[in-house]
Structure formats: C-alpha cells, structure tokens
C-alpha atoms as a PDB file:
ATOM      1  CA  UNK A   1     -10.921 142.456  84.714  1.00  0.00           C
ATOM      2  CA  UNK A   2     -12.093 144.220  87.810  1.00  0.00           C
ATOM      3  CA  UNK A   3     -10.959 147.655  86.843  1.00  0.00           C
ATOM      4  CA  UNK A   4     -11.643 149.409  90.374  1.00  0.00           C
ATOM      5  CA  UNK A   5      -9.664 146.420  92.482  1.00  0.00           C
ATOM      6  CA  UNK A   6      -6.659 146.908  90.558  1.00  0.00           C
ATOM      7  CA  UNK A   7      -7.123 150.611  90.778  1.00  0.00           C
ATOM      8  CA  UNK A   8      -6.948 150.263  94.484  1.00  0.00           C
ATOM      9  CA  UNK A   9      -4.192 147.979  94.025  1.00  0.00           C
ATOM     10  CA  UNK A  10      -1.985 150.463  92.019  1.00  0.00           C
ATOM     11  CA  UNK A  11      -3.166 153.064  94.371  1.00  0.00           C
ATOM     12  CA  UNK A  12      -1.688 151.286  97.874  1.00  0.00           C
ATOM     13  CA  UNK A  13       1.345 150.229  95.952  1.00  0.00           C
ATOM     14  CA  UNK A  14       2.207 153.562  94.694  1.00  0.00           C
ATOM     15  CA  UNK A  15       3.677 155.510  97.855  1.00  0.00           C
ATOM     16  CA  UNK A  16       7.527 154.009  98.389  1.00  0.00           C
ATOM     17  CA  UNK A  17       7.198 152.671 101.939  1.00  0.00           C
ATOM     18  CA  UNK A  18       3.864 150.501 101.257  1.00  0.00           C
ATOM     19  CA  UNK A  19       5.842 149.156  98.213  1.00  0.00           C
ATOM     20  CA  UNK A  20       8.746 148.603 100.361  1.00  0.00           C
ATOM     21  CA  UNK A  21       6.467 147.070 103.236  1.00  0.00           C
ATOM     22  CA  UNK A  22       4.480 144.551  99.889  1.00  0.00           C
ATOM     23  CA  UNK A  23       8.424 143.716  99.092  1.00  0.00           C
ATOM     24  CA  UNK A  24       9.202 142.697 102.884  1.00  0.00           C
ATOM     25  CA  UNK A  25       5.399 140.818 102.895  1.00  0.00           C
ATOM     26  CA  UNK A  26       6.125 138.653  99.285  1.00  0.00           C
ATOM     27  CA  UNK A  27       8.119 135.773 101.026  1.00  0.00           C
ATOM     28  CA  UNK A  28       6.994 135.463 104.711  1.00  0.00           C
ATOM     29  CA  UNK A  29       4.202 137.241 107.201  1.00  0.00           C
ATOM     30  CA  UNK A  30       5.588 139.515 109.697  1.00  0.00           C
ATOM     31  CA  UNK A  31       4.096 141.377 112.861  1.00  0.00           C
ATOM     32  CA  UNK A  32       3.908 145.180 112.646  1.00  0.00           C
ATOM     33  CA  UNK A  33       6.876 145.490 115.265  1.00  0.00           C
ATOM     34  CA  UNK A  34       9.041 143.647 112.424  1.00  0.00           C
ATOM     35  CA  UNK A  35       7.541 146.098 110.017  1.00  0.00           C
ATOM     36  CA  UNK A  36       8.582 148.940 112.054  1.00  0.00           C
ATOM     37  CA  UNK A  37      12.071 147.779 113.132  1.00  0.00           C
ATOM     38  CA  UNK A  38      12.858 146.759 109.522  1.00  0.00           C
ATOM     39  CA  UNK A  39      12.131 150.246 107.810  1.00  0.00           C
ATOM     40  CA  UNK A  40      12.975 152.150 111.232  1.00  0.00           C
ATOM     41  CA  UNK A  41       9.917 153.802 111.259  1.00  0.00           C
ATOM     42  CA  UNK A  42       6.973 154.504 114.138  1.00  0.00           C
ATOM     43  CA  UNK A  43       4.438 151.930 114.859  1.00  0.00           C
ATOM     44  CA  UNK A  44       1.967 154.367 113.770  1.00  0.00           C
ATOM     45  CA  UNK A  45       3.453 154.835 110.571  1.00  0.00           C
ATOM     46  CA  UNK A  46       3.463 151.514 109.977  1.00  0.00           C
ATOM     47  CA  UNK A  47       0.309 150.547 110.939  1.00  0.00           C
ATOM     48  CA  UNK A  48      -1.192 153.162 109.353  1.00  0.00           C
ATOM     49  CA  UNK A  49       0.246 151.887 105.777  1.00  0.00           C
ATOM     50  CA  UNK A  50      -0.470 148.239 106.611  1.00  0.00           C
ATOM     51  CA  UNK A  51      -4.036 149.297 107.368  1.00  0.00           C
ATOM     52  CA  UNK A  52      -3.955 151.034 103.281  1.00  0.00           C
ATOM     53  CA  UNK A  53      -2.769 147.900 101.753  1.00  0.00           C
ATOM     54  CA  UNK A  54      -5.420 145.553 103.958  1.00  0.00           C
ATOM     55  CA  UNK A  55      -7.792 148.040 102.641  1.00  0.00           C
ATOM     56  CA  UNK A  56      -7.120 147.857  99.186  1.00  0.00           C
ATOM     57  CA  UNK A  57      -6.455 144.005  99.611  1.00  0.00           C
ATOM     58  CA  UNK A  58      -3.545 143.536  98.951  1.00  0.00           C
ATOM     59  CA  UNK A  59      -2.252 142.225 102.551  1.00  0.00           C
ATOM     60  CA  UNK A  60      -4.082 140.041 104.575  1.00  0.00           C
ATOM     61  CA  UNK A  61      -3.871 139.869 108.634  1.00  0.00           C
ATOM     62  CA  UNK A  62      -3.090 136.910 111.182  1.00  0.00           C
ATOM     63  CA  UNK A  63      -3.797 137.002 114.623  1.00  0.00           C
ATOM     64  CA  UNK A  64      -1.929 135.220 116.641  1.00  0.00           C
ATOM     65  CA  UNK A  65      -3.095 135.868 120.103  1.00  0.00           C
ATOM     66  CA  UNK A  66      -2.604 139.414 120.534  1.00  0.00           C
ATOM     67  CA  UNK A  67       0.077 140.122 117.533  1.00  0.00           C
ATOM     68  CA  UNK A  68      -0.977 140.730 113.912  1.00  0.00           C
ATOM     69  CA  UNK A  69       1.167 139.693 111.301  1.00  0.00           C
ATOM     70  CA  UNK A  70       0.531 140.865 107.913  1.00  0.00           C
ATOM     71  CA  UNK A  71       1.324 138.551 104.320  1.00  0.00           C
ATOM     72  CA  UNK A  72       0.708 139.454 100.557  1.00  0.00           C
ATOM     73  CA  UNK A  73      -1.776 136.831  99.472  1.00  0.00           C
ATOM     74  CA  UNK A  74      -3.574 138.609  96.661  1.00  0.00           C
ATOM     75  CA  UNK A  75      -1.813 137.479  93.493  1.00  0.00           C
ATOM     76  CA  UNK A  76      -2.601 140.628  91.356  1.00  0.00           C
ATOM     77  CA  UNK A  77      -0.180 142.578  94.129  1.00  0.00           C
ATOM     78  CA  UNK A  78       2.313 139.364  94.002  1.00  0.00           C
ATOM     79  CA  UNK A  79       2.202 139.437  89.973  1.00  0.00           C
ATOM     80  CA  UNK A  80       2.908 143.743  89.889  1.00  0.00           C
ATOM     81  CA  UNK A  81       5.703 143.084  92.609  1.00  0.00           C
ATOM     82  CA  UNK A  82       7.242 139.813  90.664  1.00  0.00           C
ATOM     83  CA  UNK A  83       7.217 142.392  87.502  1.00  0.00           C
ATOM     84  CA  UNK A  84       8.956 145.028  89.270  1.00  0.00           C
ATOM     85  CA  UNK A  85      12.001 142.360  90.903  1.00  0.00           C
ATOM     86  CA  UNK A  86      12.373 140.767  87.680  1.00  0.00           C
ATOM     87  CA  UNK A  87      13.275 144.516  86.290  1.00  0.00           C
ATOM     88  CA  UNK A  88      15.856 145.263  88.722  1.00  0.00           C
ATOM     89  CA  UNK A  89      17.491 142.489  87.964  1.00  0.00           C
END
C-alpha cells in the first residue's frame, strides 16, 4: 500500500467542495466553466480546488485546444467515492 498517495488522496477529498467537484468528475470529464456553473462558484475557486485534486492525483486534465476538462481516473479516489454513494443509499 502506498501509505503517503492515499494520504494525499484523503487529504484532497476531505474539504466538501473538492468532494463535491470528485462526485461531479466520477461519470464524465467536464471543463472548469462547467465546474464553476455547476457549484455556482468563481473560476478561481474552482480552479484552485481542481489544481488540489490534480495534485494529489486524483483528477487528471484534457486539453482540448484551449479548454481543460478535468475526469477522476485514479481508482483509489473512484473506490473511496463508490464507498461513500453506496452509503447514502
């Protein structure tokens, strides 16, 4: 087990709107404009949080010419987030 990648794993995923943002990633990649009209909050904001959970892995970029988009591909994050749906349900 890597015990420091998880950490930063757990770490990004712990604030409410980068857990909200992994959520909105889990099914399809979206730009940060989408981010920020989705949870109604600045682009700096969002970009800022986007730029956490890159860092800790746990989102992955696209460009597509001058847009990023953003997608969950690390399956640690996808496995915590599955746990946390399947709870609420």
């Amino acid at each position: 087990m890597d015990y420091k990648q998880n950490s930063q794993i757990f770490k990004a995923l712990a604030h409410p709107l980068r857990l909200k943002m992994t959520v909105m990633l889990m099914d399809d990649e979206c730009c940060v404009t989408d981010v920020t009209n989705a949870l109604k909050i600045s682009q700096s904001t969002s970009s800022q949080h986007l730029s956490i959970l890159k860092n800790a892995g746990v989102v992955s970029p696209k460009k597509y010419g001058t847009k990023t988009c953003y997608v969950v591909d690390n399956v640690t994050a996808r496995k915590i987030i599955n746990i946390l749906l399947e709870k609420e349900q």
